[in-house]
C-alpha atoms as a PDB file:
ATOM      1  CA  UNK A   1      98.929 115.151 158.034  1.00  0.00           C
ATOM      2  CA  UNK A   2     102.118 114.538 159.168  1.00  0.00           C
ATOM      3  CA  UNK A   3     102.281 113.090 162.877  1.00  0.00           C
ATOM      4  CA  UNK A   4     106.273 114.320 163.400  1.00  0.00           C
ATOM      5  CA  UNK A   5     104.758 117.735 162.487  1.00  0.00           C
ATOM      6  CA  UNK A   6     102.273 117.049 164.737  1.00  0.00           C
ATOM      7  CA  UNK A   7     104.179 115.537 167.426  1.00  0.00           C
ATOM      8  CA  UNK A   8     106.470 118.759 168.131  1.00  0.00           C
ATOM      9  CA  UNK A   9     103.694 120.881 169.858  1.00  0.00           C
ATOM     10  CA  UNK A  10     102.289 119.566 172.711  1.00  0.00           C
ATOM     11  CA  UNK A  11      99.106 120.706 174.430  1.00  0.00           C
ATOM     12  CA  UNK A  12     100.332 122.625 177.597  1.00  0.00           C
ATOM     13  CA  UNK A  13     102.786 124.257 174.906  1.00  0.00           C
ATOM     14  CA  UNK A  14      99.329 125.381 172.856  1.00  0.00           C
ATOM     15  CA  UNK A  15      98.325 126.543 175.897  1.00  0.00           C
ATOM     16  CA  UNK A  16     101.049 128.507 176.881  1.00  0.00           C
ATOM     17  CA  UNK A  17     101.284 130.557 173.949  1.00  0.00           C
ATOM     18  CA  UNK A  18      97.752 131.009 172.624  1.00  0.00           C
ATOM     19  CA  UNK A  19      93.949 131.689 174.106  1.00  0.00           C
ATOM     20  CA  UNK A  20      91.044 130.066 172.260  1.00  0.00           C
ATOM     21  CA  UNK A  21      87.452 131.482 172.104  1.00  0.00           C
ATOM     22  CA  UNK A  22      85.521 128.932 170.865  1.00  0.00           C
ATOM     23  CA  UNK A  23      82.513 131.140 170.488  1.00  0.00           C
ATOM     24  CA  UNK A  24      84.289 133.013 168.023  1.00  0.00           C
ATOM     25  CA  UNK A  25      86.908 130.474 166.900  1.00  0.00           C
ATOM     26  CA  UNK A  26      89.604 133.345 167.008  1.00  0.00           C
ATOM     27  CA  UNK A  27      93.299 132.367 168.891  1.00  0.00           C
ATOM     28  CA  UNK A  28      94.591 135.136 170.741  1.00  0.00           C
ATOM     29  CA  UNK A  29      98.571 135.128 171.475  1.00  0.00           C
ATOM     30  CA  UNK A  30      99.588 134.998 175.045  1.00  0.00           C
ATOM     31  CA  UNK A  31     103.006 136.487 174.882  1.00  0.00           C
ATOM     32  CA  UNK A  32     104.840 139.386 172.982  1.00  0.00           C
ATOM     33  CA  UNK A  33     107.423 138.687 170.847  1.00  0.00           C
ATOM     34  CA  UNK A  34     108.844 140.841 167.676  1.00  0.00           C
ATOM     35  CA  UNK A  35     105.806 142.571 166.223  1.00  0.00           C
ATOM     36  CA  UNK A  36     103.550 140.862 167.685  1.00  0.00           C
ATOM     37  CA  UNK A  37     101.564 141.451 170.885  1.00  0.00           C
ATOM     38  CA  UNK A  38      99.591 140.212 174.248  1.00  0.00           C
ATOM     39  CA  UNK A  39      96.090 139.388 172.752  1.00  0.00           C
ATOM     40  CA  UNK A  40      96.853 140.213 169.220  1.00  0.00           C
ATOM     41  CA  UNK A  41      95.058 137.447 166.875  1.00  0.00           C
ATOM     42  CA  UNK A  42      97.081 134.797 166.067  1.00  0.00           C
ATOM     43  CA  UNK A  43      97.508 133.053 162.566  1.00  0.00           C
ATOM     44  CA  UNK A  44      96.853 134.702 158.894  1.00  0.00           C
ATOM     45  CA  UNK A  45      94.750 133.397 155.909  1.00  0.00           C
ATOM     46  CA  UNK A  46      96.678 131.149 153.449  1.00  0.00           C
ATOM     47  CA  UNK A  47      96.244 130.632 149.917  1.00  0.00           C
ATOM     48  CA  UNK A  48      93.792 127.741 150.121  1.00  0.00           C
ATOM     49  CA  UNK A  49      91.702 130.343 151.982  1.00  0.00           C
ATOM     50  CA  UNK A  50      92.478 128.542 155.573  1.00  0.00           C
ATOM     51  CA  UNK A  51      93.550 130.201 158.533  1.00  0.00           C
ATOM     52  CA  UNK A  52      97.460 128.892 159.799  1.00  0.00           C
ATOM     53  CA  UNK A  53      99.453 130.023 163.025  1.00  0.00           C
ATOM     54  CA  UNK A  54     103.312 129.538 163.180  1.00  0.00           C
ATOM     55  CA  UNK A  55     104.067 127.867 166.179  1.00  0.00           C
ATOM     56  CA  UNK A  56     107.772 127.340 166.984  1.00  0.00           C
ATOM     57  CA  UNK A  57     108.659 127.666 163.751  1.00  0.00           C
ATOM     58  CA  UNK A  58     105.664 124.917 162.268  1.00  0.00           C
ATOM     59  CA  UNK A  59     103.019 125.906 160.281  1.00  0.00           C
ATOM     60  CA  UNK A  60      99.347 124.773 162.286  1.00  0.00           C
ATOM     61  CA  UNK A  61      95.802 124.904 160.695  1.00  0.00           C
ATOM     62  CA  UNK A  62      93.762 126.688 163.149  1.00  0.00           C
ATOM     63  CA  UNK A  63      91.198 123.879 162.508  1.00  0.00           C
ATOM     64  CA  UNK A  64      93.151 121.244 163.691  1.00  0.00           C
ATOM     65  CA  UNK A  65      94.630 123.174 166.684  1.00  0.00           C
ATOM     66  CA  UNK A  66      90.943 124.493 167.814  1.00  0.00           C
ATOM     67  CA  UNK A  67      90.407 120.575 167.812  1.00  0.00           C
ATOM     68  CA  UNK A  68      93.152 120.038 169.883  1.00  0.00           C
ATOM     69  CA  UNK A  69      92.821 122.861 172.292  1.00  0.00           C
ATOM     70  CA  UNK A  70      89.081 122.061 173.322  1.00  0.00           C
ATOM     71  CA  UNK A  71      89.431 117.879 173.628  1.00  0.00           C
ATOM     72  CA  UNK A  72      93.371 117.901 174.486  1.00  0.00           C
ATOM     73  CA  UNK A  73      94.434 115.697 171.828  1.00  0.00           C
ATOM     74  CA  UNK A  74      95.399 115.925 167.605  1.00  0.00           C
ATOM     75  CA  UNK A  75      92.392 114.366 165.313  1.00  0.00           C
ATOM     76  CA  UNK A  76      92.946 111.478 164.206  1.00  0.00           C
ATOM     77  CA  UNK A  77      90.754 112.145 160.606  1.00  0.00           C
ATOM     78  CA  UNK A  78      90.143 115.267 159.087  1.00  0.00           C
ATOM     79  CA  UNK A  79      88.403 118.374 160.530  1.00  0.00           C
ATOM     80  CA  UNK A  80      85.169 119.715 158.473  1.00  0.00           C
ATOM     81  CA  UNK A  81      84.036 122.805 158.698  1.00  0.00           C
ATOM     82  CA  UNK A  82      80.268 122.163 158.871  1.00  0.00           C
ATOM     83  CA  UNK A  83      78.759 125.527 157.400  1.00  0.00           C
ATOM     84  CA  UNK A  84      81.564 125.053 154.425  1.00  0.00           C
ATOM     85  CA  UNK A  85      83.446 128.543 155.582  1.00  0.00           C
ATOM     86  CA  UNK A  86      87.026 127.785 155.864  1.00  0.00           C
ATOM     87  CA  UNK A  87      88.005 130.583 158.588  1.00  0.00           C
ATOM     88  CA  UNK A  88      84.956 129.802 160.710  1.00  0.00           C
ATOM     89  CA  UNK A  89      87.000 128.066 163.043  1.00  0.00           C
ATOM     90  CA  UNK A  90      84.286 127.663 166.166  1.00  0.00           C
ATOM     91  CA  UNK A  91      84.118 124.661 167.831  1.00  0.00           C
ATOM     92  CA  UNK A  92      80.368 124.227 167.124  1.00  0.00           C
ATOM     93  CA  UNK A  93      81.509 124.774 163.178  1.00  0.00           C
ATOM     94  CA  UNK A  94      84.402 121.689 163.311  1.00  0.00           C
ATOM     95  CA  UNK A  95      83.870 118.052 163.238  1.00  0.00           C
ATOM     96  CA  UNK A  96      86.192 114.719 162.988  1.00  0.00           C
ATOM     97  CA  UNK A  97      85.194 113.446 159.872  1.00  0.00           C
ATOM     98  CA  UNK A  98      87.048 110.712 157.278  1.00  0.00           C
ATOM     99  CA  UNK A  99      88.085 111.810 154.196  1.00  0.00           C
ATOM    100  CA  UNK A 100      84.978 110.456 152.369  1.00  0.00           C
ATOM    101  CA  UNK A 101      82.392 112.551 155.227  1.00  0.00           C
ATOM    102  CA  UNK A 102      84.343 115.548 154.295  1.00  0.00           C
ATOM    103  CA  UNK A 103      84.360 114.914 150.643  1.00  0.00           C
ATOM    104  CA  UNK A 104      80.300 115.289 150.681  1.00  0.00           C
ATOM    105  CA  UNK A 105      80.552 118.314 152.566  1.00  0.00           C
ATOM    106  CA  UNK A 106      81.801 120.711 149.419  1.00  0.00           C
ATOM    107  CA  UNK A 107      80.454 123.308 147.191  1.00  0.00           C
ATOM    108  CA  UNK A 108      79.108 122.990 144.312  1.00  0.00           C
ATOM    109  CA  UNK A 109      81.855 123.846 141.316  1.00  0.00           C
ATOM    110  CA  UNK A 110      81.333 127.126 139.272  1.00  0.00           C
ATOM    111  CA  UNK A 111      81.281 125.133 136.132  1.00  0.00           C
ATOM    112  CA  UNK A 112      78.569 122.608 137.462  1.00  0.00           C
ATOM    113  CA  UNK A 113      75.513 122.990 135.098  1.00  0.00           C
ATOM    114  CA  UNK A 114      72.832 120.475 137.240  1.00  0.00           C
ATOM    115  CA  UNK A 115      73.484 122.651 140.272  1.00  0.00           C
ATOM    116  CA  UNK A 116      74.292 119.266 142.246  1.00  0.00           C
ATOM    117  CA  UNK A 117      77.123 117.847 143.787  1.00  0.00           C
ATOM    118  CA  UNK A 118      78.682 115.461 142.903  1.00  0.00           C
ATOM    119  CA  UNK A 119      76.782 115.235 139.106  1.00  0.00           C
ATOM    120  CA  UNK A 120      79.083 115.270 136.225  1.00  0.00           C
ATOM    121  CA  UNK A 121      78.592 115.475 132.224  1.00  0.00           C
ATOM    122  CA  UNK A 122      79.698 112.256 130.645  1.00  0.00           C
ATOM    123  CA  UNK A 123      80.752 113.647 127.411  1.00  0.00           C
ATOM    124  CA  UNK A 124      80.508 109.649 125.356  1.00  0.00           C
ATOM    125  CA  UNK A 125      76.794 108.845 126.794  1.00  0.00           C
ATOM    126  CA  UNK A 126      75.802 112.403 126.489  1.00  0.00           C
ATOM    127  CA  UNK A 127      74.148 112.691 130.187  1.00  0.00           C
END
């Protein structure tokens, strides 16, 4: 991730504009503005099936800002989401994890015929 992104929101900033519940991992908005209102859910679902809020004009994962709201500072690795459902955005759901940690934690592909991760068909042994 990008730590100039990063950088720009800082956490009494979160914390002006937005209300975590980290029982049900949903932001609320704090203020009105446009067409939006006081307590309306924040963010929308984008097309890698994550949940985003536009802060300031920068894009946020929810993830990564429910991380930051509850321990006051950015990850430093990536965030998993421990039951594998990408909007469950409780704290109890999201841990710091490195790449690698969060590479185990996956579904298995639709075209995986062992019904295990991380087992592939090597086409030249045959197995």
């Amino acid at each position: 991730m990008n730590s100039k992104k990063v950088d720009k929101l800082t956490y009494d900033r979160l914390k002006e504009v937005l209300f975590y519940d980290q029982n049900t991992g949903i932001f609320l908005w704090k203020y009105s503005k446009q067409s939006r209102f006081v307590g309306e859910i924040a963010g929308s679902k984008n097309n890698k099936g994550y949940r985003s809020i536009s802060i300031d004009g920068v894009l946020y994962k929810e993830h990564r800002l429910a991380w930051f709201y509850v321990y006051g500072k950015w990850p430093e690795n990536e965030i998993d989401h421990i039951n594998r459902i990408k909007i469950d955005n409780k704290i109890s759901n999201l841990r710091e994890v490195t790449k690698s940690q969060n590479r185990q934690n996956i579904n298995v592909k639709k075209n995986n015929k062992s019904g295990c991760r991380g087992v592939s068909w090597h086409k030249t042994h045959k197995r």
